[in-house]
PDB file of N, CA and C in Angstrom:
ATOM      1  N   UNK A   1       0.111 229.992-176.359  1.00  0.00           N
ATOM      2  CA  UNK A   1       0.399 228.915-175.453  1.00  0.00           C
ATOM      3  C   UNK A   1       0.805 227.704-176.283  1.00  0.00           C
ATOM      4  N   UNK A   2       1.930 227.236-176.003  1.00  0.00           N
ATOM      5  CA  UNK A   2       2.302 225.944-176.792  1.00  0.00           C
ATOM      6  C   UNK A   2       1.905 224.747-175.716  1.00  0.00           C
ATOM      7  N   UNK A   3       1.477 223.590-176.874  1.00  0.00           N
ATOM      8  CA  UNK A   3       1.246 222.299-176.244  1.00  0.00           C
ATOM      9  C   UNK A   3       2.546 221.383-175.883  1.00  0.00           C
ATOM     10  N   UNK A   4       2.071 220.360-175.208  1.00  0.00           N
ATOM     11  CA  UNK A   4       3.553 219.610-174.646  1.00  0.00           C
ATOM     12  C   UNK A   4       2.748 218.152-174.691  1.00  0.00           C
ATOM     13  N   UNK A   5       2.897 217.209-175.656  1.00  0.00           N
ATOM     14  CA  UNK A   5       2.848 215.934-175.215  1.00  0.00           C
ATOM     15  C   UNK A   5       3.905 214.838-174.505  1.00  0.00           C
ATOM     16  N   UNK A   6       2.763 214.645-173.473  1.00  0.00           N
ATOM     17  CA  UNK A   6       3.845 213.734-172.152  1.00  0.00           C
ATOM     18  C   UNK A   6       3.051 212.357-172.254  1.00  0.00           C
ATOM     19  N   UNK A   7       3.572 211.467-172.339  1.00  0.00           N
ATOM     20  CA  UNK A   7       3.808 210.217-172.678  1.00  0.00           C
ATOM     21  C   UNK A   7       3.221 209.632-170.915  1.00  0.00           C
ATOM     22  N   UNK A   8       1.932 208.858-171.296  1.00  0.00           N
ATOM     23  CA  UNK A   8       1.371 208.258-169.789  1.00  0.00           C
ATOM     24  C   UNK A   8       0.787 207.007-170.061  1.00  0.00           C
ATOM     25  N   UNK A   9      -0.291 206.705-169.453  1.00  0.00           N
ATOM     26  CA  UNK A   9      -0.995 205.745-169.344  1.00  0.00           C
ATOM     27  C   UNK A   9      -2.187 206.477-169.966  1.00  0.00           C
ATOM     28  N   UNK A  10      -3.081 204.942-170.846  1.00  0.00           N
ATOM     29  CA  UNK A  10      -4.376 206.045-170.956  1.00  0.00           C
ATOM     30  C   UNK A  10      -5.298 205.741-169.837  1.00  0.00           C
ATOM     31  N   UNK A  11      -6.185 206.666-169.682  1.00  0.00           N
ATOM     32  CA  UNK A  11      -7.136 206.676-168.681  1.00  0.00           C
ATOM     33  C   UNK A  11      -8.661 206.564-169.300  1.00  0.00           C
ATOM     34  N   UNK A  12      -9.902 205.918-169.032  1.00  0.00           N
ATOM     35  CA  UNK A  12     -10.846 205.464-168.996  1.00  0.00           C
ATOM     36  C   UNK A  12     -11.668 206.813-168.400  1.00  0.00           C
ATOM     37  N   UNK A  13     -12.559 207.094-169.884  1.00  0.00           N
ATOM     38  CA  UNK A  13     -13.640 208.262-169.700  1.00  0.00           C
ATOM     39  C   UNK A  13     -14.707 207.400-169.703  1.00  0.00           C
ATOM     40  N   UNK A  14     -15.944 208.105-169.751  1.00  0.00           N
ATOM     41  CA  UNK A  14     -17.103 207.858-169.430  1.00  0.00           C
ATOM     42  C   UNK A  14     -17.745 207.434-170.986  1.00  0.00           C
ATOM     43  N   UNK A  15     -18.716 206.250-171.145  1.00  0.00           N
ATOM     44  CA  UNK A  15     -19.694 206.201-171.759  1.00  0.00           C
ATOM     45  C   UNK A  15     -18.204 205.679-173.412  1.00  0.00           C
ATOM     46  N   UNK A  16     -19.208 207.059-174.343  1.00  0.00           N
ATOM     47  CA  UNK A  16     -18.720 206.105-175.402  1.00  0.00           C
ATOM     48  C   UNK A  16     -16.919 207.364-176.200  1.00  0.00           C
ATOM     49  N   UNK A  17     -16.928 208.109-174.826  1.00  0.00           N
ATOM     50  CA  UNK A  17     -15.672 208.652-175.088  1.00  0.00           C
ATOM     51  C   UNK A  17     -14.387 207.950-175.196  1.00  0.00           C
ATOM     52  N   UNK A  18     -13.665 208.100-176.224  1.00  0.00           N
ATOM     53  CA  UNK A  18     -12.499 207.562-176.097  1.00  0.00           C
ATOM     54  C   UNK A  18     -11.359 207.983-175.014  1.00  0.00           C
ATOM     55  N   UNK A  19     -10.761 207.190-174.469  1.00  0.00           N
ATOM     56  CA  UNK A  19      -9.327 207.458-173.749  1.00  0.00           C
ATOM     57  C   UNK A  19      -8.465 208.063-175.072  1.00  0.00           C
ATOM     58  N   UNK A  20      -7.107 208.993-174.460  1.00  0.00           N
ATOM     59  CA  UNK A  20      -6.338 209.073-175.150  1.00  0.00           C
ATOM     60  C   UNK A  20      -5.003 209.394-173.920  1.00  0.00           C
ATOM     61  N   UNK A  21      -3.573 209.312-174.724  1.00  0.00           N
ATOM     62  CA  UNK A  21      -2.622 209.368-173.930  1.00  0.00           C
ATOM     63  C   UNK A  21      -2.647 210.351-173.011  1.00  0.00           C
ATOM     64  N   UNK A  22      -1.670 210.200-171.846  1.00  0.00           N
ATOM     65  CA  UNK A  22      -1.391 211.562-171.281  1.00  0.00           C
ATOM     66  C   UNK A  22      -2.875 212.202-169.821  1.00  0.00           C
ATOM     67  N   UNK A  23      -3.807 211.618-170.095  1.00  0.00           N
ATOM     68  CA  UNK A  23      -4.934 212.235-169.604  1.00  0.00           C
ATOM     69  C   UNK A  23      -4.660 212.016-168.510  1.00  0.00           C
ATOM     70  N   UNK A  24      -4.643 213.365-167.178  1.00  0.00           N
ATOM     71  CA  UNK A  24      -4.709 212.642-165.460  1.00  0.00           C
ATOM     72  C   UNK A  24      -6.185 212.303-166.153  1.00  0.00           C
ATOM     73  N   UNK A  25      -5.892 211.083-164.078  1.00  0.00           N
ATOM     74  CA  UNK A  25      -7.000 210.898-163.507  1.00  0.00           C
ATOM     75  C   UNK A  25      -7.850 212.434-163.261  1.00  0.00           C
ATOM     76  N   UNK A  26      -7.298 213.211-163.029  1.00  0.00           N
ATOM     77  CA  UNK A  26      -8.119 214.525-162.373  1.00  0.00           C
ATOM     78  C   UNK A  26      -9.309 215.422-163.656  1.00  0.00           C
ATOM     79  N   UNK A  27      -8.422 214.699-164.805  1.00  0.00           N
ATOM     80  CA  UNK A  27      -8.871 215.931-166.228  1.00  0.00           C
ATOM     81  C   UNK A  27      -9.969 214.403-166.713  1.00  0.00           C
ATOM     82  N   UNK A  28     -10.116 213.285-166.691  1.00  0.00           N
ATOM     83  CA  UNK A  28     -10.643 212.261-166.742  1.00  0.00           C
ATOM     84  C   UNK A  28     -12.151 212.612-165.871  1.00  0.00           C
ATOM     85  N   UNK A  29     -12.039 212.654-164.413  1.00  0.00           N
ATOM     86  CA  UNK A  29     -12.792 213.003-163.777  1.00  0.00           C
ATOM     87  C   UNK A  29     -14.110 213.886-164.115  1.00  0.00           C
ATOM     88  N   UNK A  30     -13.182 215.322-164.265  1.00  0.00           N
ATOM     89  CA  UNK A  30     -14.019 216.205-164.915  1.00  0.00           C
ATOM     90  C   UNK A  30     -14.629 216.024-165.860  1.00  0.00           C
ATOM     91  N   UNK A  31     -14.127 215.346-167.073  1.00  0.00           N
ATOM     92  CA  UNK A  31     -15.080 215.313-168.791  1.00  0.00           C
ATOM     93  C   UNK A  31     -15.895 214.015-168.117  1.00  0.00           C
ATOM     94  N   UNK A  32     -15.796 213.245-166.801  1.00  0.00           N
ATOM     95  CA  UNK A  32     -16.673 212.485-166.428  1.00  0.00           C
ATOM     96  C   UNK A  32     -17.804 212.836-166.016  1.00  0.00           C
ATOM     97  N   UNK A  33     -17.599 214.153-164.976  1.00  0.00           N
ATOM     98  CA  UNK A  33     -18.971 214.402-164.478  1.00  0.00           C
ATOM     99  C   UNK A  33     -19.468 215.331-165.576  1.00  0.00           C
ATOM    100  N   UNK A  34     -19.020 215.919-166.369  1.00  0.00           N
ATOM    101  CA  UNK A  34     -19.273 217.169-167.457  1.00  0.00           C
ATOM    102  C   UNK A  34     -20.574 216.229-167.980  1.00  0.00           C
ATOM    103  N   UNK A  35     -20.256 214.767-168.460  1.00  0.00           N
ATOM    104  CA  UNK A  35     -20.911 213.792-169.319  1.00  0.00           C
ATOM    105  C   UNK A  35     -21.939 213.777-168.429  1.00  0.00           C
ATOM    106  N   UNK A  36     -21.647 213.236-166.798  1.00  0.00           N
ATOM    107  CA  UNK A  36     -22.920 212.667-166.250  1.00  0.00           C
ATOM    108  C   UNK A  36     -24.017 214.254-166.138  1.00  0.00           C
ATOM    109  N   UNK A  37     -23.088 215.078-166.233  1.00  0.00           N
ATOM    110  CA  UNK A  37     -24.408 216.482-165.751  1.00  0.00           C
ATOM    111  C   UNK A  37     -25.540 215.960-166.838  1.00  0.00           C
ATOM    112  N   UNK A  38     -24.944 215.476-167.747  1.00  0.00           N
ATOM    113  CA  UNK A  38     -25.855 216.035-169.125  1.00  0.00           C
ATOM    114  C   UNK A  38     -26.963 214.607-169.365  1.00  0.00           C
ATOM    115  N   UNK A  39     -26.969 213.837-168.292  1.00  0.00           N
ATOM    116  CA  UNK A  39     -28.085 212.597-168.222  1.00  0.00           C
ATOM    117  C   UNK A  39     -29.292 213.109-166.783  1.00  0.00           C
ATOM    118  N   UNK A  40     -28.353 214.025-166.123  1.00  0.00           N
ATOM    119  CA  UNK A  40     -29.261 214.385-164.682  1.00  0.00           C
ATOM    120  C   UNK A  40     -29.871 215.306-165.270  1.00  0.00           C
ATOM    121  N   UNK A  41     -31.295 214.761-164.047  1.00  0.00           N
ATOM    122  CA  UNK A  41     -33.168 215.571-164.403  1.00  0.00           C
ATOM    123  C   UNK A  41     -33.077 216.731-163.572  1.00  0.00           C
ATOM    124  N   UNK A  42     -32.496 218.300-163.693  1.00  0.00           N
ATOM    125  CA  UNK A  42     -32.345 219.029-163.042  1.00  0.00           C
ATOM    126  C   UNK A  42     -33.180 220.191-163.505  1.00  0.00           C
ATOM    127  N   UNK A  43     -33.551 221.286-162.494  1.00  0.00           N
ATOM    128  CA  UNK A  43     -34.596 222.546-162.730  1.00  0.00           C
ATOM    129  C   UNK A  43     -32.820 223.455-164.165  1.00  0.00           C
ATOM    130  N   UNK A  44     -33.433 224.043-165.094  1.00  0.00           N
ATOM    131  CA  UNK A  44     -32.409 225.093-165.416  1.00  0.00           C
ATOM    132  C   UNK A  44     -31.415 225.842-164.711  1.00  0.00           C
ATOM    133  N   UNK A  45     -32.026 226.602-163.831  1.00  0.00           N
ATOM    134  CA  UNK A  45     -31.053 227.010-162.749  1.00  0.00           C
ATOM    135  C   UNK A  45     -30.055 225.973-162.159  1.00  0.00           C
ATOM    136  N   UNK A  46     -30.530 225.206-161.746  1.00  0.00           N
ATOM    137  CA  UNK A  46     -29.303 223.947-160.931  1.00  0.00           C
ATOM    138  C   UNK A  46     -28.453 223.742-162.164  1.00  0.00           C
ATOM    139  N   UNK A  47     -29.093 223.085-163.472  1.00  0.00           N
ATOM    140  CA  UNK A  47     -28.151 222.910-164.461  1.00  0.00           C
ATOM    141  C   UNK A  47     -27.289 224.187-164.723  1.00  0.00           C
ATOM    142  N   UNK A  48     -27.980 225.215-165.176  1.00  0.00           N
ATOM    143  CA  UNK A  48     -26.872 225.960-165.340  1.00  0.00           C
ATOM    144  C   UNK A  48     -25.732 226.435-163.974  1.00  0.00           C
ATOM    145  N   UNK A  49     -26.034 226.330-162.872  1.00  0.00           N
ATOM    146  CA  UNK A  49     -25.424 226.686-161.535  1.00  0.00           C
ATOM    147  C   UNK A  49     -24.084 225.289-161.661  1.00  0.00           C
ATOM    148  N   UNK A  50     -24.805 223.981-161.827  1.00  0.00           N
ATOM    149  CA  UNK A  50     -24.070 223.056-161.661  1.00  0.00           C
ATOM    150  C   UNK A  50     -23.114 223.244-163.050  1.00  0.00           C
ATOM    151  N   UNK A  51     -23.351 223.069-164.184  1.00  0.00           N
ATOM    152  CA  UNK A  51     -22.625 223.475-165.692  1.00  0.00           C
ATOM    153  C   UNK A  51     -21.528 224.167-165.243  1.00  0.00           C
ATOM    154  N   UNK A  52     -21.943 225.377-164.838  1.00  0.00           N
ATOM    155  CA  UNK A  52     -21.056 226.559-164.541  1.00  0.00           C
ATOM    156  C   UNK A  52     -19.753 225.853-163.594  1.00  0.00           C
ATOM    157  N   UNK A  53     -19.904 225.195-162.305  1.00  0.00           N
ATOM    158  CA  UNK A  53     -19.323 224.675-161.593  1.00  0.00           C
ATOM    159  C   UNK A  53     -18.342 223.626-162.259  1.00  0.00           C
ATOM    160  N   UNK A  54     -18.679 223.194-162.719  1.00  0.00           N
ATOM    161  CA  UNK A  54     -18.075 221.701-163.680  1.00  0.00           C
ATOM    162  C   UNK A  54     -17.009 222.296-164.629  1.00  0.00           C
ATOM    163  N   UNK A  55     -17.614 223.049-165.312  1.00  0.00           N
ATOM    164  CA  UNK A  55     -16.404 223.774-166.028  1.00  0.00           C
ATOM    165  C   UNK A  55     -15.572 224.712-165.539  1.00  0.00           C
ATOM    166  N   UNK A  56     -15.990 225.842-164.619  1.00  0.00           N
ATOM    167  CA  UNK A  56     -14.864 226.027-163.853  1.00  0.00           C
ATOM    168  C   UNK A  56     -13.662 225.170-163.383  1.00  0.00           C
ATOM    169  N   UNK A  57     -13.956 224.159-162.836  1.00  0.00           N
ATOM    170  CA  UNK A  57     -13.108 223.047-162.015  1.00  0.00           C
ATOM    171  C   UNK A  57     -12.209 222.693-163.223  1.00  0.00           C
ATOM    172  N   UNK A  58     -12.910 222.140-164.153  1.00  0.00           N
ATOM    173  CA  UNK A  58     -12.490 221.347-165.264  1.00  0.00           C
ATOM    174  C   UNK A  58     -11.290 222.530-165.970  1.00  0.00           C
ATOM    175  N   UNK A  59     -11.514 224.411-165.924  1.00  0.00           N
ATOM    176  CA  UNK A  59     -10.252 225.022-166.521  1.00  0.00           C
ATOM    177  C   UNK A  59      -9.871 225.087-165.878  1.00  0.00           C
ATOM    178  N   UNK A  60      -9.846 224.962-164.084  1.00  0.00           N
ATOM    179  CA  UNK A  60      -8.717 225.216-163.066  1.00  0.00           C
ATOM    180  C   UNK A  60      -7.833 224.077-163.389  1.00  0.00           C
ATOM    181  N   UNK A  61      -8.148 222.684-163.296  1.00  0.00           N
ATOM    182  CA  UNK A  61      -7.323 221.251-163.740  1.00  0.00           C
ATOM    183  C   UNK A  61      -6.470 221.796-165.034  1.00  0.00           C
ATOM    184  N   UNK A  62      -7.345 222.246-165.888  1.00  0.00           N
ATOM    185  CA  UNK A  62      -6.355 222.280-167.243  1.00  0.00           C
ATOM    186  C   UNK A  62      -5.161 223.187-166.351  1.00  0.00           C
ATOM    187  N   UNK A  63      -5.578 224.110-165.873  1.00  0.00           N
ATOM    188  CA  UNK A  63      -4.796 225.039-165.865  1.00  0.00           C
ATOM    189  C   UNK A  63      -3.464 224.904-165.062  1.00  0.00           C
ATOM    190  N   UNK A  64      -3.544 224.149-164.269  1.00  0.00           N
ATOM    191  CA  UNK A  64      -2.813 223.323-163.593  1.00  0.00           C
ATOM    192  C   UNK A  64      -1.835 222.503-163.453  1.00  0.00           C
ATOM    193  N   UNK A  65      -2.502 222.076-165.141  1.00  0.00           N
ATOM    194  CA  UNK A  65      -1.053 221.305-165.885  1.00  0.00           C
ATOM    195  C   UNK A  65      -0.195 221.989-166.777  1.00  0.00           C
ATOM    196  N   UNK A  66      -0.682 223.312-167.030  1.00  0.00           N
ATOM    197  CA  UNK A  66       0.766 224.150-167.465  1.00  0.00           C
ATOM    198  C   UNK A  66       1.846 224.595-166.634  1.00  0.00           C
ATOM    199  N   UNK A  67       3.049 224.246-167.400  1.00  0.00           N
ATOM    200  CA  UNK A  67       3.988 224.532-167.183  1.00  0.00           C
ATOM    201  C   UNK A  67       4.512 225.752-168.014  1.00  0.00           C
ATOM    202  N   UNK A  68       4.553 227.070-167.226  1.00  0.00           N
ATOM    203  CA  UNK A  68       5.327 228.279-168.029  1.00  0.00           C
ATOM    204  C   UNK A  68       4.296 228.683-169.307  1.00  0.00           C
ATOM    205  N   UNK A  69       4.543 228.587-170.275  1.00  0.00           N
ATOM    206  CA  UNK A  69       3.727 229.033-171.401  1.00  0.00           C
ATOM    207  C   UNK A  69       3.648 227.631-172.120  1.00  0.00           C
ATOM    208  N   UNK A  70       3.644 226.483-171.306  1.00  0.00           N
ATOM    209  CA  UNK A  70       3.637 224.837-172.037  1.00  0.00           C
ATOM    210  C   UNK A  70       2.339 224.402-171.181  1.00  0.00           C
ATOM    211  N   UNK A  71       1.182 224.275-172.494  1.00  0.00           N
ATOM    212  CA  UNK A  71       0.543 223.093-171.685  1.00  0.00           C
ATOM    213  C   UNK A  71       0.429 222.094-172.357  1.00  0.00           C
ATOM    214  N   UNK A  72       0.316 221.044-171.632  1.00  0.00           N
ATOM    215  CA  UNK A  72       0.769 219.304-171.987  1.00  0.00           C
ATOM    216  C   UNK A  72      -0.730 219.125-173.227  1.00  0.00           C
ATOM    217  N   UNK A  73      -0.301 218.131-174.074  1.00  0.00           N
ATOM    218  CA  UNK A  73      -1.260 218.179-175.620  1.00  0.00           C
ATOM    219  C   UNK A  73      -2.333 217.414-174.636  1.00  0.00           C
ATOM    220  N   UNK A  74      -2.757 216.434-173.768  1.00  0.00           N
ATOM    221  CA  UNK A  74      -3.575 215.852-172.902  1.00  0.00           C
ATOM    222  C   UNK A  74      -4.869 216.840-172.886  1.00  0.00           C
ATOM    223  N   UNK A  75      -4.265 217.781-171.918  1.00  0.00           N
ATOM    224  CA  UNK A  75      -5.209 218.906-171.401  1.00  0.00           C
ATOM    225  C   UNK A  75      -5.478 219.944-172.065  1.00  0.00           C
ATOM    226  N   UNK A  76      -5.134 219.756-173.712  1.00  0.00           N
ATOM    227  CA  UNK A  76      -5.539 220.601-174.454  1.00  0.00           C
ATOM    228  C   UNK A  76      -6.747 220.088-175.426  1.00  0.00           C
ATOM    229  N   UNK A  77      -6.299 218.826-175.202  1.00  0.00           N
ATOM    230  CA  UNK A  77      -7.450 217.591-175.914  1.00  0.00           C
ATOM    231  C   UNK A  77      -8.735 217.454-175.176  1.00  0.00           C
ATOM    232  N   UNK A  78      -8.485 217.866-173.602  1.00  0.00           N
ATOM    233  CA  UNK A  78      -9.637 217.101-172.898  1.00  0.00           C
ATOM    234  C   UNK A  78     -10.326 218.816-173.086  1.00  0.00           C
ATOM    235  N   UNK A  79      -9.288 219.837-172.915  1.00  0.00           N
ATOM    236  CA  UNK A  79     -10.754 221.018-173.021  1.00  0.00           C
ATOM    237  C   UNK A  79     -11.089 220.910-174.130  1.00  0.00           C
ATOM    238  N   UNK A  80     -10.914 220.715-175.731  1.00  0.00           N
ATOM    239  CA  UNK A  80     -11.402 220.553-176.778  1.00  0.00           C
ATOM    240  C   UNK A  80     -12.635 219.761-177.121  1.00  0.00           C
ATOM    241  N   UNK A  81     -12.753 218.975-176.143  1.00  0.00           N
ATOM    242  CA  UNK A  81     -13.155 217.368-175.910  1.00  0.00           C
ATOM    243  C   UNK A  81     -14.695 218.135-175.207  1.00  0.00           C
ATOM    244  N   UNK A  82     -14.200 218.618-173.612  1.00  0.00           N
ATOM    245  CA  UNK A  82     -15.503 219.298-173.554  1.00  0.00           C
ATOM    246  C   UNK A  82     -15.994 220.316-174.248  1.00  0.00           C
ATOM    247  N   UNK A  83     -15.210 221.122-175.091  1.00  0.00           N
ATOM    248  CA  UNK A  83     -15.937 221.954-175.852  1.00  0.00           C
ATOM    249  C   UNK A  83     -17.257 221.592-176.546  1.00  0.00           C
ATOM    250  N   UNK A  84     -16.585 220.317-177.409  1.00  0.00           N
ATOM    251  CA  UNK A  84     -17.725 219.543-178.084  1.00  0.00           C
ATOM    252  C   UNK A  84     -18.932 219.032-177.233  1.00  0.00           C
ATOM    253  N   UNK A  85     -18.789 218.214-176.115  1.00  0.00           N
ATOM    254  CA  UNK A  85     -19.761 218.339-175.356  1.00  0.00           C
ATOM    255  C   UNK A  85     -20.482 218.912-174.488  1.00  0.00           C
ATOM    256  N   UNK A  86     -19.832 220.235-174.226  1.00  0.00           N
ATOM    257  CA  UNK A  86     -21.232 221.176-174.003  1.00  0.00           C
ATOM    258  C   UNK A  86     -21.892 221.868-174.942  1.00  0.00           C
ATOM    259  N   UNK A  87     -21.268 222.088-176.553  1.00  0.00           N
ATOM    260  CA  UNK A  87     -21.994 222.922-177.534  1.00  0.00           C
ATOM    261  C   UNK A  87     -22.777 221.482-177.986  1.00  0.00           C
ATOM    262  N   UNK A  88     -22.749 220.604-177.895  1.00  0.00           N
ATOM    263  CA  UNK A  88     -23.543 219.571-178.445  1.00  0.00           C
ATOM    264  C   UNK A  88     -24.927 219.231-177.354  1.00  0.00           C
ATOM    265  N   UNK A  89     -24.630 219.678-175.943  1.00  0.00           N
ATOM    266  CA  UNK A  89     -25.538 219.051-175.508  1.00  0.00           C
ATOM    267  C   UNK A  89     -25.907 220.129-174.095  1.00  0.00           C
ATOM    268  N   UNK A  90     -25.903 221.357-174.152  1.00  0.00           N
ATOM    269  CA  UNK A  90     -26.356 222.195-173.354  1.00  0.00           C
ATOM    270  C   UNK A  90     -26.724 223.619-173.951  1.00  0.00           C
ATOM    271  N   UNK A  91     -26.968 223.608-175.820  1.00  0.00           N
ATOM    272  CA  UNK A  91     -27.593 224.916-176.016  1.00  0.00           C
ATOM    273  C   UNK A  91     -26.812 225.738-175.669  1.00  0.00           C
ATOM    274  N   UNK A  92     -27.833 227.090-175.897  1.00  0.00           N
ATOM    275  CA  UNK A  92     -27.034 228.267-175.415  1.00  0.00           C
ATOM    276  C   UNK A  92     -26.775 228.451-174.163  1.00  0.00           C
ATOM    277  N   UNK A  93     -27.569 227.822-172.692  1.00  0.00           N
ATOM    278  CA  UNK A  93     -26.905 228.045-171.804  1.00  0.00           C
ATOM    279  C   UNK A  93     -25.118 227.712-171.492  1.00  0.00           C
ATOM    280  N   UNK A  94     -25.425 226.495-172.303  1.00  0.00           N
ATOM    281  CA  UNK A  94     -23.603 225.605-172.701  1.00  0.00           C
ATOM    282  C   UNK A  94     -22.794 226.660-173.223  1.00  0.00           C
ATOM    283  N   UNK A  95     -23.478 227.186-174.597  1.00  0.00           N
ATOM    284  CA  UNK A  95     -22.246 228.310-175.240  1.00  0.00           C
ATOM    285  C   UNK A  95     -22.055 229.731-173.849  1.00  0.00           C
ATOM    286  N   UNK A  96     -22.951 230.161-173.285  1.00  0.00           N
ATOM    287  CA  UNK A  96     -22.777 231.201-172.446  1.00  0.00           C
ATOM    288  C   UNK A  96     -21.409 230.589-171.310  1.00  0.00           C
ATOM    289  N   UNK A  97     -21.679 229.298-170.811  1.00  0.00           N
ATOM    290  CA  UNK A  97     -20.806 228.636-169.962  1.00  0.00           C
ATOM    291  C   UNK A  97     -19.571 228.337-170.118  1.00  0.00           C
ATOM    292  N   UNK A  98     -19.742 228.107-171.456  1.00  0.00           N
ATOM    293  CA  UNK A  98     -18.670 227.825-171.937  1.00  0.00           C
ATOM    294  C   UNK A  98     -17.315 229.154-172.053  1.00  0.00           C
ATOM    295  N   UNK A  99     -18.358 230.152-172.699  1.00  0.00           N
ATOM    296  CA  UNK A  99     -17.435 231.213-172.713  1.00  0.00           C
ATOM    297  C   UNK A  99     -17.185 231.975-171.766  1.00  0.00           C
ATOM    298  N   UNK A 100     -17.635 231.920-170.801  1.00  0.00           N
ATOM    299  CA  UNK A 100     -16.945 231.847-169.283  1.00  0.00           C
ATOM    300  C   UNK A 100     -15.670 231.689-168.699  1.00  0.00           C
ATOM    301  N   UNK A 101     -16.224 230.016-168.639  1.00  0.00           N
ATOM    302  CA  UNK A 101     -14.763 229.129-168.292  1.00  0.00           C
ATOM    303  C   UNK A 101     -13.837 229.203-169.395  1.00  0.00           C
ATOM    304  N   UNK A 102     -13.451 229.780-170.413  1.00  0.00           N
ATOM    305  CA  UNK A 102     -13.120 229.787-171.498  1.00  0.00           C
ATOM    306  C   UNK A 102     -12.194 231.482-171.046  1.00  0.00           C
ATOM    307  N   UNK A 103     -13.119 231.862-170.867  1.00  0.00           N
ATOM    308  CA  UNK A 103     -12.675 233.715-170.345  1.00  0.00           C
ATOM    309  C   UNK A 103     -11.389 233.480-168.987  1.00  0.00           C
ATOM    310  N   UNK A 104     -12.020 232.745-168.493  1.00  0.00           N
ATOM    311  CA  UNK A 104     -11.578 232.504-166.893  1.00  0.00           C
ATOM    312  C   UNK A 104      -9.926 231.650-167.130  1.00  0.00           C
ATOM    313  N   UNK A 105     -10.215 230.778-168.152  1.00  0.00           N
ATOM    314  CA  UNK A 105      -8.984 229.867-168.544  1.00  0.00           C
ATOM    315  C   UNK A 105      -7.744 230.687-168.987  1.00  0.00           C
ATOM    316  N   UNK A 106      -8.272 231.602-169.785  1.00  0.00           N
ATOM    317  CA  UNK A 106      -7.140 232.172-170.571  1.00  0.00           C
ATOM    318  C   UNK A 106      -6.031 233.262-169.738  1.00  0.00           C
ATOM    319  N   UNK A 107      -7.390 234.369-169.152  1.00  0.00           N
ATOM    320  CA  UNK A 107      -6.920 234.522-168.056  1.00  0.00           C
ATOM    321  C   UNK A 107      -6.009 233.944-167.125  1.00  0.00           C
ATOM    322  N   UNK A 108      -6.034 232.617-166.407  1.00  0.00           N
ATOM    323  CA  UNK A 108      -5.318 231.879-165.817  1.00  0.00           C
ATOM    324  C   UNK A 108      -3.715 231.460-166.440  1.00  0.00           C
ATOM    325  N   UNK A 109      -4.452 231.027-167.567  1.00  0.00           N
ATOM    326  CA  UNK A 109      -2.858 230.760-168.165  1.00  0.00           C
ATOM    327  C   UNK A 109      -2.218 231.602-168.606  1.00  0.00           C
ATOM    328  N   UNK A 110      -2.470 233.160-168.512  1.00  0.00           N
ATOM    329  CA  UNK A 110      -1.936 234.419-169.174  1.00  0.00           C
ATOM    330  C   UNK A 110      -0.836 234.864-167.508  1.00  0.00           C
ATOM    331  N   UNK A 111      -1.923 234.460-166.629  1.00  0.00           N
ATOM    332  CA  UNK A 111      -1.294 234.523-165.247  1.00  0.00           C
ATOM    333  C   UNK A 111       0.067 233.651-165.154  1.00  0.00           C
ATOM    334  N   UNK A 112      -0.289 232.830-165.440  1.00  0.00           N
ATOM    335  CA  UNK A 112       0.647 231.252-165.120  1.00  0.00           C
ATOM    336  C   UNK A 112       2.107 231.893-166.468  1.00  0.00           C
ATOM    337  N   UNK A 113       1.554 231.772-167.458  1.00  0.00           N
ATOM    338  CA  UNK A 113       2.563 232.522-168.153  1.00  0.00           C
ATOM    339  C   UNK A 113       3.537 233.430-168.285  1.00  0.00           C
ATOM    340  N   UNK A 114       2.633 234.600-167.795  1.00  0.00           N
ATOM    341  CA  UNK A 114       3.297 235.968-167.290  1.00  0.00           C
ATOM    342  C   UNK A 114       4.498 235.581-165.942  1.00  0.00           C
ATOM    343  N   UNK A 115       3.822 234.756-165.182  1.00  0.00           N
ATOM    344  CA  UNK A 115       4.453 234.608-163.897  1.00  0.00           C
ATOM    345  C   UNK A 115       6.123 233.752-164.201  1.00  0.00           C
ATOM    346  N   UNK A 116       5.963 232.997-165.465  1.00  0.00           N
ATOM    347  CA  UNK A 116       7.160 231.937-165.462  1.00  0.00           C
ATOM    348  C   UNK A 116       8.321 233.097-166.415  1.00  0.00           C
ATOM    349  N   UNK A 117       7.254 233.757-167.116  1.00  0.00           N
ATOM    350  CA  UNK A 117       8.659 235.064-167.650  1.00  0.00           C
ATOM    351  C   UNK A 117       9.030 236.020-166.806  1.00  0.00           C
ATOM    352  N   UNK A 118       8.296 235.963-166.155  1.00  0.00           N
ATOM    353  CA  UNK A 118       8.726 237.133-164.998  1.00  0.00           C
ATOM    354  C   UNK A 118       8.202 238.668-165.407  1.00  0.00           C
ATOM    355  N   UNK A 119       7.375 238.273-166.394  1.00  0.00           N
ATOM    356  CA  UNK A 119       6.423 239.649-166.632  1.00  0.00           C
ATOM    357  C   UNK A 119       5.081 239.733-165.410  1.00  0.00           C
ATOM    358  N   UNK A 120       5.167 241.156-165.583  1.00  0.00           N
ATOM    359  CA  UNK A 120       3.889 241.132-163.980  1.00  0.00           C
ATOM    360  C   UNK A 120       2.669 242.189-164.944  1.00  0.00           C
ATOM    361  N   UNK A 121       1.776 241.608-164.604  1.00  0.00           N
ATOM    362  CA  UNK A 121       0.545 242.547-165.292  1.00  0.00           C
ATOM    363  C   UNK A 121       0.226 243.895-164.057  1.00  0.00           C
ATOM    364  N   UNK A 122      -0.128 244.717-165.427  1.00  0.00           N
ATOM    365  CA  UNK A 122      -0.302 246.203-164.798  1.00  0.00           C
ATOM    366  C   UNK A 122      -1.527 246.532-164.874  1.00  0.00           C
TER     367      UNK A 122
END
């Protein structure tokens, strides 16, 4: 998958994350609540139920902004971005979650890909 940097406005993350170019509001959002999961007093189960949820959403957005086998350098930054903050701050339930939405992503963009060459999976 090649990256594509597109030239935007920066957008305002949470706490002591930096903005960087290019970021929607929508991919902003997500590494927003990703951050707030990780201050809320929740049983394990909810965290991991809610985790799970957050990052799903968060590779559907990435996924969203590819174009063909191009995704924009933004949304390659912001999943990188949460990478670091769930292996930093959710343990192994984080790495299990992670490689999930991670499974689920690639998948997607293998879809999104396949679909713009006009290859069809068998």
């Amino acid at each position: 998958m090649k990256t594509h940097h597109a030239d935007s406005t920066d957008t305002s993350l949470p706490g002591k994350l930096t903005p960087f170019a290019g970021l929607s509001p929508e991919l902003a959002d997500s590494l927003a609540e990703l951050t707030a999961l990780c201050t809320q007093h929740l049983s394990v189960i909810e965290q991991h139920a809610l985790l799970w949820s957050v990052l799903r959403n968060l590779a559907q957005v990435v996924a969203d902004t590819a174009t063909g086998d191009v995704l924009p350098l933004a949304s390659f930054r912001a999943w990188i971005l949460a990478s670091h903050i769930v292996h930093e701050r959710f343990g192994l339930a984080g790495e299990v979650a992670w490689g999930r939405a991670s499974g689920w992503l690639a998948g997607r963009l293998s879809e999104i890909s396949d679909g713009a060459s006009g290859r069809t999976q068998a």
